[in-house]
Protein backbone atom coordinates (compact mmCIF):
# COMPACT_ATOMS: atom_id res chain seq x y z
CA UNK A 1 -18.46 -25.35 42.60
CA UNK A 2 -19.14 -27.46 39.35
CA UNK A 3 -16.88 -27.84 36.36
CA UNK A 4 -19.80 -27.61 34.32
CA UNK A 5 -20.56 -24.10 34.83
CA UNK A 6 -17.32 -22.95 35.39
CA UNK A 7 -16.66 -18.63 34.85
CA UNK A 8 -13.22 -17.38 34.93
CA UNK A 9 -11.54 -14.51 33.50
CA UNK A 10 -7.60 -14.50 32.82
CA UNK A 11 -4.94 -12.13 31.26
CA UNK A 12 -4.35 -13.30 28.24
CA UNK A 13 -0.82 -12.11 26.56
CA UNK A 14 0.54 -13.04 23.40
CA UNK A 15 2.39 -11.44 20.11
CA UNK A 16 -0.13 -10.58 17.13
CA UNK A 17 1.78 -11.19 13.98
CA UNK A 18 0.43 -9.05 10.36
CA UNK A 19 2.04 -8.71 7.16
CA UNK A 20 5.63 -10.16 9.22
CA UNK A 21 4.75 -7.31 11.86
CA UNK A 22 5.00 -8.56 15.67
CA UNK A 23 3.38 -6.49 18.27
CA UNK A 24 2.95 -7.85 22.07
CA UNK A 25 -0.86 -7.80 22.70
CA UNK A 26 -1.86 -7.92 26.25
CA UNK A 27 -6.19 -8.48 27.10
CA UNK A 28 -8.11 -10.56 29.76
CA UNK A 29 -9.54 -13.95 28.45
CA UNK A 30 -12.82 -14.66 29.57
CA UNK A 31 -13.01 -18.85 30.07
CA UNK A 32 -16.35 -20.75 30.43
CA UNK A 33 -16.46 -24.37 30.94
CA UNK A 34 -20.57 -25.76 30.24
CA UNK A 35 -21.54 -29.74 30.24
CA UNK A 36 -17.95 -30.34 29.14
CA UNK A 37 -17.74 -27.72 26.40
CA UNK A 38 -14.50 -24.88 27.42
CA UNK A 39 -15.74 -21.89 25.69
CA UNK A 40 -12.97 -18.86 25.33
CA UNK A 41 -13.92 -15.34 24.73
CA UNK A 42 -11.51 -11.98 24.09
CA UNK A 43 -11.50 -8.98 22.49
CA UNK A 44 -8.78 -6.03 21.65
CA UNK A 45 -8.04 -2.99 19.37
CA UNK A 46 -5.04 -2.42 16.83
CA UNK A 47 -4.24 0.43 14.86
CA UNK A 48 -3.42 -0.28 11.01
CA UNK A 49 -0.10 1.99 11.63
CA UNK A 50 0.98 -0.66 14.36
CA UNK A 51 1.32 -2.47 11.46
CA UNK A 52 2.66 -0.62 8.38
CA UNK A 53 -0.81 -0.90 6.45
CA UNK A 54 -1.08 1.98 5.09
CA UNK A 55 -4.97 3.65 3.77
CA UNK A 56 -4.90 5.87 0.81
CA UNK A 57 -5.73 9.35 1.52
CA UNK A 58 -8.87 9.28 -0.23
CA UNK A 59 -10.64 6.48 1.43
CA UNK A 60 -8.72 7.91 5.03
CA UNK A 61 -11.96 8.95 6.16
CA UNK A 62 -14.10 5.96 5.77
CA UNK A 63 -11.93 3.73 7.54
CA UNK A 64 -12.14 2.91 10.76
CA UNK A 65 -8.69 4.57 13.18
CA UNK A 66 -8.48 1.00 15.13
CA UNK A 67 -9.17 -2.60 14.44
CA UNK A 68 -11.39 -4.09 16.76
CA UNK A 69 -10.31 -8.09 17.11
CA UNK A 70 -12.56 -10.34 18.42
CA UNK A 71 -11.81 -14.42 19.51
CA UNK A 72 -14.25 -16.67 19.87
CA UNK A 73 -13.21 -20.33 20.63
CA UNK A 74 -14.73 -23.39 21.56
CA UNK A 75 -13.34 -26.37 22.25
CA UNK A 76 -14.82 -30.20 23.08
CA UNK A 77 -13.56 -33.79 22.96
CA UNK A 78 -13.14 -35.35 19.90
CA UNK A 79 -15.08 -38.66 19.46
């Protein structure tokens, strides 16, 4: 075991807020920790209608039926 190639995966829960909308969001978190770098990776769907956006009928079509959300952080030491 090193901490610098450290692979974990973790649920990861939280409330999404859009447009003053909450909804409760529940996904796993996938954590990697490399030469002293913490990387965090996750990735869920939403539905506009979760969220009172509303898609005119005539562009209905061409719009995607669920959001796909991707996170992508990573985090070092300041210097």
């Amino acid at each position: 075991f090193s901490i610098d190639t450290l692979k974990k995966e973790y649920p990861l829960l939280g409330t999404l807020t859009i447009r003053g909308i909450k909804k409760e969001i529940e996904t796993t978190a996938r954590l990697m920790i490399n030469e002293g770098t913490i990387y965090i990776t996750s990735n869920f769907t939403v539905k506009p209608q979760d969220f009172d956006i509303k898609i005119p009928s005539i562009v209905r079509k061409k719009i995607a039926k669920s959001i796909n959300i991707n996170l992508n952080y990573e985090l070092f030491e300041k210097k």
